[in-house]
C-alpha atoms as a PDB file:
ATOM      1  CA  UNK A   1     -64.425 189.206 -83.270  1.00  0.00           C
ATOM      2  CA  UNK A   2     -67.085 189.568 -81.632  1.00  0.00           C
ATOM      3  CA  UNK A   3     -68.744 186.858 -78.597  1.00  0.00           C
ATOM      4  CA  UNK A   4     -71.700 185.790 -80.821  1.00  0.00           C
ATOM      5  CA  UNK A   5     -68.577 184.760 -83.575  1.00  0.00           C
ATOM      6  CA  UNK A   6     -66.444 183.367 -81.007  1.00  0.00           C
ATOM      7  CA  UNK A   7     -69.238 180.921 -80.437  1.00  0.00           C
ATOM      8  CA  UNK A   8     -70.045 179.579 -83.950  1.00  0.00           C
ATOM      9  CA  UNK A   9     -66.883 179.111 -84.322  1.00  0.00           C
ATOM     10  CA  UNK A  10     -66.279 177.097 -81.169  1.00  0.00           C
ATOM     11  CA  UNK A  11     -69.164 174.945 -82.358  1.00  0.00           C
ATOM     12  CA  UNK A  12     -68.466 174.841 -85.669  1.00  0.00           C
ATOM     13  CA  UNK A  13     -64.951 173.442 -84.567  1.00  0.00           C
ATOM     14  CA  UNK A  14     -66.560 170.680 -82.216  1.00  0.00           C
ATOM     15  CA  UNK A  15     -68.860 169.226 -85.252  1.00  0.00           C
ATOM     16  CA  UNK A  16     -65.784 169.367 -87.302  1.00  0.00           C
ATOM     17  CA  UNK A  17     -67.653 171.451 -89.767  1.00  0.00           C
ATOM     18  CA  UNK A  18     -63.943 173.234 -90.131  1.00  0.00           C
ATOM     19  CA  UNK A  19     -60.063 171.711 -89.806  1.00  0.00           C
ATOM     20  CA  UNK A  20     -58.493 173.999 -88.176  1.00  0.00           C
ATOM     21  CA  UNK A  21     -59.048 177.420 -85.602  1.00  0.00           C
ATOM     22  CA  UNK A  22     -58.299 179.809 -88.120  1.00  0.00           C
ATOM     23  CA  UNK A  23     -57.288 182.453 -85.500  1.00  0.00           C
ATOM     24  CA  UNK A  24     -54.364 179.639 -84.845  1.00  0.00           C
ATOM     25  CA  UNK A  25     -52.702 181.059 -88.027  1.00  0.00           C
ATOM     26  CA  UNK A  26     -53.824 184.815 -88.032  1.00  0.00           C
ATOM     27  CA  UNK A  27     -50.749 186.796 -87.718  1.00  0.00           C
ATOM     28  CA  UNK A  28     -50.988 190.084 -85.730  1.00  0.00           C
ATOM     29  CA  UNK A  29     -49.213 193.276 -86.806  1.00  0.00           C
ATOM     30  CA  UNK A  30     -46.068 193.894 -85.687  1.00  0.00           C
ATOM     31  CA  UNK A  31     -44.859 196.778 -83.646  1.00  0.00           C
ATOM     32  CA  UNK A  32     -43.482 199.465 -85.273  1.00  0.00           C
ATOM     33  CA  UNK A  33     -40.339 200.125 -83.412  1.00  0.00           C
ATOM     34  CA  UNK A  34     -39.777 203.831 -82.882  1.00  0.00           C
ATOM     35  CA  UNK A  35     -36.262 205.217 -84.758  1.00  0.00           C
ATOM     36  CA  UNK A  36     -35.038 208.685 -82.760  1.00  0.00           C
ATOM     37  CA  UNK A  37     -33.526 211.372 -84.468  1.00  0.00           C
ATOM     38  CA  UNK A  38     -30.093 212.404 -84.075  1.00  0.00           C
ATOM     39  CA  UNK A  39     -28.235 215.433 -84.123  1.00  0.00           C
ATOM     40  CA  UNK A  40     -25.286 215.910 -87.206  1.00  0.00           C
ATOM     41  CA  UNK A  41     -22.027 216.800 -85.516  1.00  0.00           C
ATOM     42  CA  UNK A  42     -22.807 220.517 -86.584  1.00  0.00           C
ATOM     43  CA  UNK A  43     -26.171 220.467 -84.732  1.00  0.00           C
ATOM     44  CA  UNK A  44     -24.584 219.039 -81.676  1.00  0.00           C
ATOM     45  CA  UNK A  45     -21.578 221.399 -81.897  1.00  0.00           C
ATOM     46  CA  UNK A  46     -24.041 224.660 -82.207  1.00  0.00           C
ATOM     47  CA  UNK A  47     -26.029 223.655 -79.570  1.00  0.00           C
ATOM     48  CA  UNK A  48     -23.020 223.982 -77.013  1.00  0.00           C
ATOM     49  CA  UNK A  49     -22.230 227.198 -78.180  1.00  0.00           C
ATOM     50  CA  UNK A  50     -25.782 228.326 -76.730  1.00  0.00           C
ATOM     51  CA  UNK A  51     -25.866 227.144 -73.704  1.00  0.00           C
ATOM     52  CA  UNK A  52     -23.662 230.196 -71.323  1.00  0.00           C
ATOM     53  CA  UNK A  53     -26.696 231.351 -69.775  1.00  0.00           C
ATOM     54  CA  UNK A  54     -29.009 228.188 -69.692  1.00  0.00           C
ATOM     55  CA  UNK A  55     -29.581 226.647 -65.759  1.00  0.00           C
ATOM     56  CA  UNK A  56     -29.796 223.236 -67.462  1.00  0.00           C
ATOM     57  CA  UNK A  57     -26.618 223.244 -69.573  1.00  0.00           C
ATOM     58  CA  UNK A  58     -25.041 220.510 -67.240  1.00  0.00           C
ATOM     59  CA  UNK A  59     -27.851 218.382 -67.834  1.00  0.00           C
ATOM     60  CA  UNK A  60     -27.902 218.770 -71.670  1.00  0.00           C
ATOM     61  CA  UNK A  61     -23.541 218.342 -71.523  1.00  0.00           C
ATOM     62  CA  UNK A  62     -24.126 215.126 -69.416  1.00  0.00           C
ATOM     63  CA  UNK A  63     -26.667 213.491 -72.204  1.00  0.00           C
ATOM     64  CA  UNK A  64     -24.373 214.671 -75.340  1.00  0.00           C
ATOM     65  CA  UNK A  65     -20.970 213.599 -74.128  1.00  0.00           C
ATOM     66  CA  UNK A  66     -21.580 211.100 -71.930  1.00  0.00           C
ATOM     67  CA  UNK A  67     -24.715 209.990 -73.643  1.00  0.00           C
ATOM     68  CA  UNK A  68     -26.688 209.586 -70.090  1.00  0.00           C
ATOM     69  CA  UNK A  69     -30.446 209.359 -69.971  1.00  0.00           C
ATOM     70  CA  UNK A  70     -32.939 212.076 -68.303  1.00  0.00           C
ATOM     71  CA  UNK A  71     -33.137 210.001 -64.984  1.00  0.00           C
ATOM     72  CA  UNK A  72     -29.330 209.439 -64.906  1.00  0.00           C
ATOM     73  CA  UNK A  73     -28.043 213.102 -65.641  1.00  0.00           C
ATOM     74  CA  UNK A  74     -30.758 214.397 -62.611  1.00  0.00           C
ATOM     75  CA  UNK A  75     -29.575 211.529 -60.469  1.00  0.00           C
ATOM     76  CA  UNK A  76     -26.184 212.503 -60.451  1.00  0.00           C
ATOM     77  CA  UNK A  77     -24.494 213.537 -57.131  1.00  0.00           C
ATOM     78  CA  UNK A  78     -20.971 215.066 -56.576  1.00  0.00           C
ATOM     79  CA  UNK A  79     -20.412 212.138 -54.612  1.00  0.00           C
ATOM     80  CA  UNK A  80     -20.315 210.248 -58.247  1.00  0.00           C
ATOM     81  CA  UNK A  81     -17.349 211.892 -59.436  1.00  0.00           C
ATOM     82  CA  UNK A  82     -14.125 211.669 -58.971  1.00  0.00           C
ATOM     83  CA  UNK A  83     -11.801 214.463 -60.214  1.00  0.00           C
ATOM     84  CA  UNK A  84      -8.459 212.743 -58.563  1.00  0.00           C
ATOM     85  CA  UNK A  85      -9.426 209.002 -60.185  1.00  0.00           C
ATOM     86  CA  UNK A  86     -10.930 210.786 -63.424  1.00  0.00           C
ATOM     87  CA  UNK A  87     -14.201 208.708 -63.104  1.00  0.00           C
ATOM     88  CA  UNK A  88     -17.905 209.106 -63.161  1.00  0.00           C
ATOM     89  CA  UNK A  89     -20.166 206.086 -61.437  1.00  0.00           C
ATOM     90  CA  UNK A  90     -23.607 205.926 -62.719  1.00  0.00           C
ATOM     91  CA  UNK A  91     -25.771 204.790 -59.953  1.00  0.00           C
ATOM     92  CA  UNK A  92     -28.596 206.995 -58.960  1.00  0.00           C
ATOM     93  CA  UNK A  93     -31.341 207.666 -60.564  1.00  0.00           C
ATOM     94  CA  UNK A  94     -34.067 210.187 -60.367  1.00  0.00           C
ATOM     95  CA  UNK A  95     -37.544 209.737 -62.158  1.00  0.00           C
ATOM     96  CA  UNK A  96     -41.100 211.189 -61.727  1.00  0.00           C
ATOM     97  CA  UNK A  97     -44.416 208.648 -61.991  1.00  0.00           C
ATOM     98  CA  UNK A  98     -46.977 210.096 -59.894  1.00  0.00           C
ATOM     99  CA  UNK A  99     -44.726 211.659 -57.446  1.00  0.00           C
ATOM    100  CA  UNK A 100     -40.355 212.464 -57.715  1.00  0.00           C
ATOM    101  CA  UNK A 101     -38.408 209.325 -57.095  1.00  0.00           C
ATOM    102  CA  UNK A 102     -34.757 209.006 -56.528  1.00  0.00           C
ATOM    103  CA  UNK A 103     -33.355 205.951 -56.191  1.00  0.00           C
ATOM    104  CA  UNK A 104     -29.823 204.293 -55.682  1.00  0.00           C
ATOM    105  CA  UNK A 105     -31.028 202.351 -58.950  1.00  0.00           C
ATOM    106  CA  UNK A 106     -29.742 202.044 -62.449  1.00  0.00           C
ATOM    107  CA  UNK A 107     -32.575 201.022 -65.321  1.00  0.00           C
ATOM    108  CA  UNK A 108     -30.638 196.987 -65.483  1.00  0.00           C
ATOM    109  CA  UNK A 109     -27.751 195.555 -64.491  1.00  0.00           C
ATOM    110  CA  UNK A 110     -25.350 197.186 -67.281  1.00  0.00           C
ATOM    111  CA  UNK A 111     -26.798 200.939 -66.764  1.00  0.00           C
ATOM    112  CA  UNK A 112     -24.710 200.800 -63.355  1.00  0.00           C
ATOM    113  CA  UNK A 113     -21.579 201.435 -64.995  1.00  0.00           C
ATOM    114  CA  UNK A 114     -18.277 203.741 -64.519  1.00  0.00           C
ATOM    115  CA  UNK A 115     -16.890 206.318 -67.150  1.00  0.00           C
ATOM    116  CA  UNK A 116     -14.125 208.374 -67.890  1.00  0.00           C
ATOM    117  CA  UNK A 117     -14.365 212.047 -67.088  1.00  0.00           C
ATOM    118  CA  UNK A 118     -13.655 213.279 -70.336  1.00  0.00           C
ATOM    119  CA  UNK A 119     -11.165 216.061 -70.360  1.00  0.00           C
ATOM    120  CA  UNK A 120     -12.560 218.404 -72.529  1.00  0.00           C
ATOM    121  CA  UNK A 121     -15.555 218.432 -69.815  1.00  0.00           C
ATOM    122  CA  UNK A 122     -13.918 218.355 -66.376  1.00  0.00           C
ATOM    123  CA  UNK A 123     -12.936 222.092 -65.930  1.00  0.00           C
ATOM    124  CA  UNK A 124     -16.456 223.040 -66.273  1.00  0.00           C
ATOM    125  CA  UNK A 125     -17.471 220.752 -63.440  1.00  0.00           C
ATOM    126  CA  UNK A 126     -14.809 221.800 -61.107  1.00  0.00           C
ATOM    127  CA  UNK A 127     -16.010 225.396 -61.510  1.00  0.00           C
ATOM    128  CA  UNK A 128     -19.406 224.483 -61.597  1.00  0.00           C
ATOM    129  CA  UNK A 129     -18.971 222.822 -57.569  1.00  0.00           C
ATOM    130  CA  UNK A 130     -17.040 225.290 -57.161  1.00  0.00           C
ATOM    131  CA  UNK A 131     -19.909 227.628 -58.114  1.00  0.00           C
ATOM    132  CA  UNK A 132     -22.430 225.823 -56.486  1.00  0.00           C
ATOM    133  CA  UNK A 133     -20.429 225.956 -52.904  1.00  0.00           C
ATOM    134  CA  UNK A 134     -20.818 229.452 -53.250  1.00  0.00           C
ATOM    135  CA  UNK A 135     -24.191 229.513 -53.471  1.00  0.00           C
ATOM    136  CA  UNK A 136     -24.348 227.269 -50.169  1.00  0.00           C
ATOM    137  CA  UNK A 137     -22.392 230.475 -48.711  1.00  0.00           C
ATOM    138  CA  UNK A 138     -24.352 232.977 -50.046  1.00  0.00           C
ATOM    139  CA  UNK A 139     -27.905 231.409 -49.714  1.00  0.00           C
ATOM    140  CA  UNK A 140     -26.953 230.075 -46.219  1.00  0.00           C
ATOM    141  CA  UNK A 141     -30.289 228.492 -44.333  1.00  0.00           C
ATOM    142  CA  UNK A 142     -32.045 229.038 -47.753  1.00  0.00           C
ATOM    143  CA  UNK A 143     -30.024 226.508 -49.481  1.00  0.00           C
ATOM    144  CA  UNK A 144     -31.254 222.946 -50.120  1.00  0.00           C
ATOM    145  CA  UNK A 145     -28.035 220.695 -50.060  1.00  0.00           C
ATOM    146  CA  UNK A 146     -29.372 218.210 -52.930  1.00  0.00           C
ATOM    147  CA  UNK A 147     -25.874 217.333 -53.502  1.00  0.00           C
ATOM    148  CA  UNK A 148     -26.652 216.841 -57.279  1.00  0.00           C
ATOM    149  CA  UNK A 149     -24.850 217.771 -60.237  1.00  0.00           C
ATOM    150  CA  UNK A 150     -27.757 219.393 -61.944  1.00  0.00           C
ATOM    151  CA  UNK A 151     -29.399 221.801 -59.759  1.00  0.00           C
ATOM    152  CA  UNK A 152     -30.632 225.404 -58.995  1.00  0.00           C
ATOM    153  CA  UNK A 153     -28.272 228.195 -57.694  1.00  0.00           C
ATOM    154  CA  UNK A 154     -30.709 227.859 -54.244  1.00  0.00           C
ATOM    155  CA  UNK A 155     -29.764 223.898 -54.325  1.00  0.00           C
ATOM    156  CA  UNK A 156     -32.830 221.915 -55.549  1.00  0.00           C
ATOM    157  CA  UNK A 157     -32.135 219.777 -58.064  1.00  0.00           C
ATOM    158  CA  UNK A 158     -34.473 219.896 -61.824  1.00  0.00           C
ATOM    159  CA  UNK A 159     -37.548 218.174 -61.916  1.00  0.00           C
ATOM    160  CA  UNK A 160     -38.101 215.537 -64.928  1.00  0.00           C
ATOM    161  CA  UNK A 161     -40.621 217.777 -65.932  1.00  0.00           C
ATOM    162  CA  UNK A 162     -38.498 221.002 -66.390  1.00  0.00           C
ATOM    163  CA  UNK A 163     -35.964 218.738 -68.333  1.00  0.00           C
ATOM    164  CA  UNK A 164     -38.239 217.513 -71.267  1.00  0.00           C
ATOM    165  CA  UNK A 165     -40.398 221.112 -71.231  1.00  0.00           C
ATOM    166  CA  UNK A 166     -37.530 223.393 -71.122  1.00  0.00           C
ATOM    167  CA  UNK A 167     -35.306 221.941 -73.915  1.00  0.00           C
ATOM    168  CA  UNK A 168     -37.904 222.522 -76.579  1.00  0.00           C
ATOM    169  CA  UNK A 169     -37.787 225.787 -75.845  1.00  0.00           C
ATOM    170  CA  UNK A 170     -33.908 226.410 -75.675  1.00  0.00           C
ATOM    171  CA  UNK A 171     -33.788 224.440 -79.189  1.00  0.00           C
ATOM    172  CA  UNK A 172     -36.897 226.951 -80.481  1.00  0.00           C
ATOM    173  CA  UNK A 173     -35.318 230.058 -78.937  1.00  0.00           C
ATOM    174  CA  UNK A 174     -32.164 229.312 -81.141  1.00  0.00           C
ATOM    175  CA  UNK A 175     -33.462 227.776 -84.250  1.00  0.00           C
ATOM    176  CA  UNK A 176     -32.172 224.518 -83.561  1.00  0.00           C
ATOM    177  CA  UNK A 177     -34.371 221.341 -85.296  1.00  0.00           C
ATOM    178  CA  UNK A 178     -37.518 220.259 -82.331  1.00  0.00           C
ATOM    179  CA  UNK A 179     -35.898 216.857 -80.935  1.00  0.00           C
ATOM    180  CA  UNK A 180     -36.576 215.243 -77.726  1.00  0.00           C
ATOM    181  CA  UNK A 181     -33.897 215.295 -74.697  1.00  0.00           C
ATOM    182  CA  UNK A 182     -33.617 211.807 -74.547  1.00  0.00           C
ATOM    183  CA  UNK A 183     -32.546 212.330 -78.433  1.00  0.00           C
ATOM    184  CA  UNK A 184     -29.434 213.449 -77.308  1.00  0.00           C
ATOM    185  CA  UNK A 185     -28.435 210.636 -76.104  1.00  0.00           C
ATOM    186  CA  UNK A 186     -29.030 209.026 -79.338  1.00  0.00           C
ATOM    187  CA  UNK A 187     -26.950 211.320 -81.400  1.00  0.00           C
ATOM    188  CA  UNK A 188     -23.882 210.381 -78.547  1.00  0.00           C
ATOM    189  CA  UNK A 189     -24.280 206.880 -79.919  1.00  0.00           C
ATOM    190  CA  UNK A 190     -24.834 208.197 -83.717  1.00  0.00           C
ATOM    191  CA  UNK A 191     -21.739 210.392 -83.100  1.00  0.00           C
ATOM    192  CA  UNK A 192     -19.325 207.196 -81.804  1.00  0.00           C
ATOM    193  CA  UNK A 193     -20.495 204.475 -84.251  1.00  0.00           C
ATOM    194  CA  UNK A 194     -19.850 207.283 -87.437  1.00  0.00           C
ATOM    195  CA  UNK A 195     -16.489 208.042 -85.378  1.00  0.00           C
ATOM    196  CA  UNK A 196     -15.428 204.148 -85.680  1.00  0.00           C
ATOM    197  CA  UNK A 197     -16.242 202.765 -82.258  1.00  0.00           C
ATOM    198  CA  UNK A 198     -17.026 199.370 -81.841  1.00  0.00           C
ATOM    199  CA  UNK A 199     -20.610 198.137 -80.863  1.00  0.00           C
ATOM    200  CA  UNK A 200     -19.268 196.639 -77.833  1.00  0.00           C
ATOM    201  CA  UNK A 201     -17.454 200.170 -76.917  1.00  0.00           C
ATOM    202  CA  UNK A 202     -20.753 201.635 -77.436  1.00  0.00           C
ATOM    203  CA  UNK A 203     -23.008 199.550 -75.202  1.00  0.00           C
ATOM    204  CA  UNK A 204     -20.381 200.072 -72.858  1.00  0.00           C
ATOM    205  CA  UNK A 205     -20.568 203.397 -72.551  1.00  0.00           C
ATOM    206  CA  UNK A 206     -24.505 203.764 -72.816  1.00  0.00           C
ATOM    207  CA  UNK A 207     -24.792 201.014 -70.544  1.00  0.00           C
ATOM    208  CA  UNK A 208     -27.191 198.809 -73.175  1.00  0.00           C
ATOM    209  CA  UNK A 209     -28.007 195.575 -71.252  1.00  0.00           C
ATOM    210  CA  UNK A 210     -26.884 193.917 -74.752  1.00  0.00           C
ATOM    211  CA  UNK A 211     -24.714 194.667 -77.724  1.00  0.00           C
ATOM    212  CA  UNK A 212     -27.861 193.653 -80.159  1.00  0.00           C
ATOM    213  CA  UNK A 213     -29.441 196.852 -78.339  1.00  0.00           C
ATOM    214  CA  UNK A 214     -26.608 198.778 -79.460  1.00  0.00           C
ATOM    215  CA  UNK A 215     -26.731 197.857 -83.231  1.00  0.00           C
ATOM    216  CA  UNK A 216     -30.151 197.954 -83.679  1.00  0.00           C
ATOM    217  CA  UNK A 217     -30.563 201.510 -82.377  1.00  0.00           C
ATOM    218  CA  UNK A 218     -27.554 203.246 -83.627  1.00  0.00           C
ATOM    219  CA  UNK A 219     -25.776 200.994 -86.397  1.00  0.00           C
ATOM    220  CA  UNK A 220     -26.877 203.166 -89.269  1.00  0.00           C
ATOM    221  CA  UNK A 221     -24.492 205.352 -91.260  1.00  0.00           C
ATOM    222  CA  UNK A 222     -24.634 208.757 -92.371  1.00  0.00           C
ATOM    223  CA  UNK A 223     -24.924 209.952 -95.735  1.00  0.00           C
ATOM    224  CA  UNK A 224     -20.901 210.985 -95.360  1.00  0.00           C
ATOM    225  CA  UNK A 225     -20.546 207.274 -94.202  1.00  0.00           C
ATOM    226  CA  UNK A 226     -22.521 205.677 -96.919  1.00  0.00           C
ATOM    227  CA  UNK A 227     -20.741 207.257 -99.211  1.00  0.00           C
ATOM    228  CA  UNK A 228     -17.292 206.487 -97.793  1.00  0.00           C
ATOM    229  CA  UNK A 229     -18.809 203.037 -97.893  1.00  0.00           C
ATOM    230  CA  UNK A 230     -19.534 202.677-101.916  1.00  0.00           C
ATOM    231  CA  UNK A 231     -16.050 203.945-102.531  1.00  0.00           C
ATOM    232  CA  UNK A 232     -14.312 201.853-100.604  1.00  0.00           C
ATOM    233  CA  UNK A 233     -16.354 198.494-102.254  1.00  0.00           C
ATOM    234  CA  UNK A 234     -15.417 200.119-105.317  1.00  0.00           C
ATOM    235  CA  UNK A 235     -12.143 200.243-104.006  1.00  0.00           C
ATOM    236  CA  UNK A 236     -11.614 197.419-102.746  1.00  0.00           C
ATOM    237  CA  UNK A 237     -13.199 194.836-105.551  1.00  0.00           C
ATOM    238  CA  UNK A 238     -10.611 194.576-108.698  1.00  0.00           C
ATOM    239  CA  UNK A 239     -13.164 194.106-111.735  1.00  0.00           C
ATOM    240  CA  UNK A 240     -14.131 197.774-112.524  1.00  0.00           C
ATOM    241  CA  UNK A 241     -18.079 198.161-113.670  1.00  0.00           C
ATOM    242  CA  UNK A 242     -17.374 198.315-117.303  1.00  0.00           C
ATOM    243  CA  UNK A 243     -15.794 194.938-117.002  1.00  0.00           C
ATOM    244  CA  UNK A 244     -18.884 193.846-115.917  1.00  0.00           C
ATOM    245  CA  UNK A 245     -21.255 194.918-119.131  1.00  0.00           C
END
């Protein structure tokens, strides 16, 4: 609207001439909210089996299993895990704005949270410190003691940049479907709600400030799961179709 219409109707509304603003009761469009992809269990599953001789594989095994977010997998320190207590605390995080920022920050409140190491995960973090103490050996002045789980054989840990930039191309380089990194997350979530977990588990584990958060992201089903879904209603309810004609 432009000022020249803004005015008429301001003085068309002082004379009376009309009830009512009618921008009062215009109603604006609504946001479309953006839906992420997800990976099927076979995607996910193929995408491990790529990943020997790929610098950023802990970063990409940190946002499928434990369904962390870019910041959070590069924020990561040693010093965060706990092989002897079997836990992971999620409390650093590093992002990039106009310059690299690390920061002993979760994104709210419920992001600071502690997980499980899961099993099927925690020899290839032993070997990878162990790895990575040999590099502080071998690379001796040269090496830059980041102290994070994700970082170069010299020591520096990835940039936010590398993560996003470099996936695409490991996903391209093996035919896997284009999604984002932070997508991976997102199939974690997919993954647990199809396996049975509870909402509540869920935003537990992603550290969702809220369990509506939770549901509105990942509470779809499957095609597998939809159709699990008719049969059991058909299952469950005793008057049979043809009853019904």
């Amino acid at each position: 609207m432009t000022h020249c219409n803004v005015g008429a109707l301001q003085e068309a509304l002082k004379k009376n001439l009309i009830p009512y603003n009618p921008v009062d009761r215009a109603t604006l469009p609504s946001k479309e909210r953006f839906i992420g992809k997800a990976y099927t269990l076979d995607q996910a599953n193929k995408l491990l089996s790529v990943l020997d001789d790929e610098p950023m594989k802990p970063a990409i095994i940190l946002a499928l299993y434990y369904g962390l977010r870019r910041s959070e997998c590069l924020g990561l320190r040693w010093k965060d895990m706990d092989f002897n207590a079997g836990t992971i605390i999620i409390r650093n995080t590093v992002v990039k704005v106009l310059t690299i920022v690390e920061d002993e920050k979760t994104k709210s409140r419920a992001s600071n949270r502690t997980l499980m190491i899961i099993p099927e995960t925690r020899d290839y973090f032993l070997n990878l410190q162990r790895k990575q103490n040999e590099n502080r050996l071998l690379f001796g002045d040269g090496y830059e003691d980041s102290g994070h789980v994700c970082a170069w054989d010299d020591g520096r840990m990835f940039k936010p940049d590398y993560i996003s930039r470099h996936f695409g191309l490991i996903l391209d380089k093996h035919g896997l479907e284009r999604i984002r990194f932070h997508e991976l997350r997102h199939t974690t979530g997919s993954l647990l709600m199809n396996k049975g977990l509870s909402a509540k588990q869920i935003q537990e584990f992603l550290g969702h400030e809220n369990v509506a958060t939770t549901l509105q992201i990942y509470g779809h089903l499957d095609a597998e799961s939809k159709k699990e879904a008719a049969y059991a209603m058909g299952g469950l309810l005793e008057m049979g179709v043809n009853k019904l004609c």
